[in-house]
Protein backbone atom coordinates (compact mmCIF):
# COMPACT_ATOMS: atom_id res chain seq x y z
CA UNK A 1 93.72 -166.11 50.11
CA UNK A 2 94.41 -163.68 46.95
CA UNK A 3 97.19 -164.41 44.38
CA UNK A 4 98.63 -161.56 42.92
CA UNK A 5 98.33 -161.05 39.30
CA UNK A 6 99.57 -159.57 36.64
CA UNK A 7 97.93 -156.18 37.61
CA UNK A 8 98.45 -156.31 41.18
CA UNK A 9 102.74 -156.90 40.89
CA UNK A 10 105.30 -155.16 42.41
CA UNK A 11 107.61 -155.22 39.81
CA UNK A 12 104.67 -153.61 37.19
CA UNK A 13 106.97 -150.60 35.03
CA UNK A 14 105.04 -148.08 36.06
CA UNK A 15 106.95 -148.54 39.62
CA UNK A 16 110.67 -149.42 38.13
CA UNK A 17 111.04 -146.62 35.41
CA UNK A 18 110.61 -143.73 37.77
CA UNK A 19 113.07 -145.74 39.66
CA UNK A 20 115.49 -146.47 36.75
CA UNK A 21 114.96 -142.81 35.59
CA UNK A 22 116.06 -141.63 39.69
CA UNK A 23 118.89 -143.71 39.65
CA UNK A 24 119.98 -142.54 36.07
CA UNK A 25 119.76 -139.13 37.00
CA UNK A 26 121.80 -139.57 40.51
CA UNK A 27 124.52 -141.01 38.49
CA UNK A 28 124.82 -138.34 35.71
CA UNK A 29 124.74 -136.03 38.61
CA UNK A 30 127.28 -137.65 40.36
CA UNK A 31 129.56 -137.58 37.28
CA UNK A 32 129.02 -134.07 36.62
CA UNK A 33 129.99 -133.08 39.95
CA UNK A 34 133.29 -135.36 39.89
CA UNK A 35 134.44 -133.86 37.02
CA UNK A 36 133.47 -130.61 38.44
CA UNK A 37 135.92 -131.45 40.81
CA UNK A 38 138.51 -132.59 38.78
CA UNK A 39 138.54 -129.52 37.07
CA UNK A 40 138.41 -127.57 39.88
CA UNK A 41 141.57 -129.08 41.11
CA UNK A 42 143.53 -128.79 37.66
CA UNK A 43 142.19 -125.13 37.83
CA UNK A 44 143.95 -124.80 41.46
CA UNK A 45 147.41 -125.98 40.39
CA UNK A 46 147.15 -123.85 37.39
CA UNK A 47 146.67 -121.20 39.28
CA UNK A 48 149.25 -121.83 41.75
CA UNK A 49 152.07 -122.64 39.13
CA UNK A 50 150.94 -119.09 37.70
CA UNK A 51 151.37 -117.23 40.97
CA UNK A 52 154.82 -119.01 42.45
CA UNK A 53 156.31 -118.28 39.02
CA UNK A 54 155.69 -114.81 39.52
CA UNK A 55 156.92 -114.51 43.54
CA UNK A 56 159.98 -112.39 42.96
CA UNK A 57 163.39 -113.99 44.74
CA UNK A 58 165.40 -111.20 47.12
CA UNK A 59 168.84 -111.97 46.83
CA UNK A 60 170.60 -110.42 49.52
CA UNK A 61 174.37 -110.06 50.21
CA UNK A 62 176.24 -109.27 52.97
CA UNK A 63 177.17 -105.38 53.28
CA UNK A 64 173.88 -104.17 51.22
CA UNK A 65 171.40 -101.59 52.78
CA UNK A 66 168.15 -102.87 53.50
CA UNK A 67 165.15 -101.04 54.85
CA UNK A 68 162.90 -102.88 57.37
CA UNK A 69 159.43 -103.37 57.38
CA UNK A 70 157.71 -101.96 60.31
CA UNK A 71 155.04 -104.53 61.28
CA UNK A 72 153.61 -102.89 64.56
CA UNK A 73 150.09 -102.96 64.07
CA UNK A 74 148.80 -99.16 64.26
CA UNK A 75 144.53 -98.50 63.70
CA UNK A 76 144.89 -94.93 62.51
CA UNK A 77 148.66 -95.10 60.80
CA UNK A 78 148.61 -91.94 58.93
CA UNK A 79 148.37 -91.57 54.75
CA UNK A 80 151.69 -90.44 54.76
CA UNK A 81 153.84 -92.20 57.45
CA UNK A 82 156.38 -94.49 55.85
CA UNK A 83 155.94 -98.83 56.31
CA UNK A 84 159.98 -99.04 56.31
CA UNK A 85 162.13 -98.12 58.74
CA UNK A 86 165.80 -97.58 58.18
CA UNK A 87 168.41 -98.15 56.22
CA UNK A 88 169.99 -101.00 57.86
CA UNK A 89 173.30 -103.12 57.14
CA UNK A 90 173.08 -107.01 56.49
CA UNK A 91 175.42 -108.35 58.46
CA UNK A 92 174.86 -112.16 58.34
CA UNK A 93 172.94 -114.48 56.29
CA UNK A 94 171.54 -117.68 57.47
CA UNK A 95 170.63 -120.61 55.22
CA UNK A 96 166.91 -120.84 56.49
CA UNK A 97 166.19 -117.46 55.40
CA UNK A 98 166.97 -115.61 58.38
CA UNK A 99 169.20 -112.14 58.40
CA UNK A 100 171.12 -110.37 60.52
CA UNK A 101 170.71 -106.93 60.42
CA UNK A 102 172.46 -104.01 62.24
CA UNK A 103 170.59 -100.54 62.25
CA UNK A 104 173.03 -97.46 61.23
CA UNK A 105 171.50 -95.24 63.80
CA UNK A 106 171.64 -96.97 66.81
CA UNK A 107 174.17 -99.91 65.85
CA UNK A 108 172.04 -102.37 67.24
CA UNK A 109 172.06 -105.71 65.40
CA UNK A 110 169.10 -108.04 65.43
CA UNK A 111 167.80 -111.24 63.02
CA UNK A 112 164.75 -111.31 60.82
CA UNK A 113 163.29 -112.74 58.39
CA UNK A 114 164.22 -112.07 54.60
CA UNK A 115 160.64 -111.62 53.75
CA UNK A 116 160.50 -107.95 55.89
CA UNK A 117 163.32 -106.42 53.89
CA UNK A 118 163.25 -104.79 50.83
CA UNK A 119 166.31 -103.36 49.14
CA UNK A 120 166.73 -99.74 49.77
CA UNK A 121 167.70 -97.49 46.91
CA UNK A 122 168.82 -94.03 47.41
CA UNK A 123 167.42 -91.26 46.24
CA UNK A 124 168.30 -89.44 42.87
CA UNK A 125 171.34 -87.01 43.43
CA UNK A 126 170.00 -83.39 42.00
CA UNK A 127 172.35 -81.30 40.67
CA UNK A 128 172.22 -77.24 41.83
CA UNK A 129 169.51 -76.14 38.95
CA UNK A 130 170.31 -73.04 36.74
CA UNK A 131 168.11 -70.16 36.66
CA UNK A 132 167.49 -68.19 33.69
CA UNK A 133 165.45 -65.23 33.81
CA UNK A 134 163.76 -64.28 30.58
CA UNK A 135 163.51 -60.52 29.97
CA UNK A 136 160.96 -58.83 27.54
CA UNK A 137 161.75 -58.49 24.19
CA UNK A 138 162.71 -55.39 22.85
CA UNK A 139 160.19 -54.04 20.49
């Protein structure tokens, strides 16, 4: 029967420090990535806090023209064919965000959401322009 010696061990260093040296390295990189993920997640609420700030409130009051967004889905819509349809009267307001609308053309009333209307704003009113003709200068 052999006895181990001193040579023959198990537990010799050149075994354990590659070991050691593994396990070292699996823990800094574990550490790394946690805080990777920590920041990641600080970097996410930052982020979020930045873009709800910035999420513009419709305040909407019974009476005001609206135009409504039309949300039919269309492959070839056209450059020039408008996204809003109407102008439309708000004729109720709900507390969960809901409207109730009723179109000026047809006088149909039906509820949507807040988030399809925009405020409509009419157009500039243009006064008749004055023409001037210039005439050549008399030499």
């Amino acid at each position: 029967m052999k006895f181990l010696d001193e040579t023959d061990s198990l537990c010799t260093s050149s075994i354990i420090e590659p070991i050691v040296q593994e396990v070292f390295e699996l823990d800094c990189q574990n550490k790394l990535e946690g805080d990777f993920l920590e920041n990641l997640e600080i970097e996410k609420k930052e982020t979020k806090v930045f873009h709800v700030a910035r999420i513009s409130k419709k305040n909407f009051t019974v009476g005001q023209k609206v135009l409504l967004q039309h949300s039919k889905l269309k492959f070839f819509p056209g450059k020039l064919r408008s996204r809003w349809l109407g102008p439309h009267v708000i004729t109720k307001i709900f507390a969960n965000g809901t409207v109730e609308i009723q179109s000026l053309k047809t006088n149909n009333t039906f509820k949507v959401n807040d988030h399809q209307l925009k405020e409509y704003r009419k157009g500039f009113q243009t006064e008749p322009i004055e023409i001037m003709y210039l005439e050549d200068p008399i030499l």
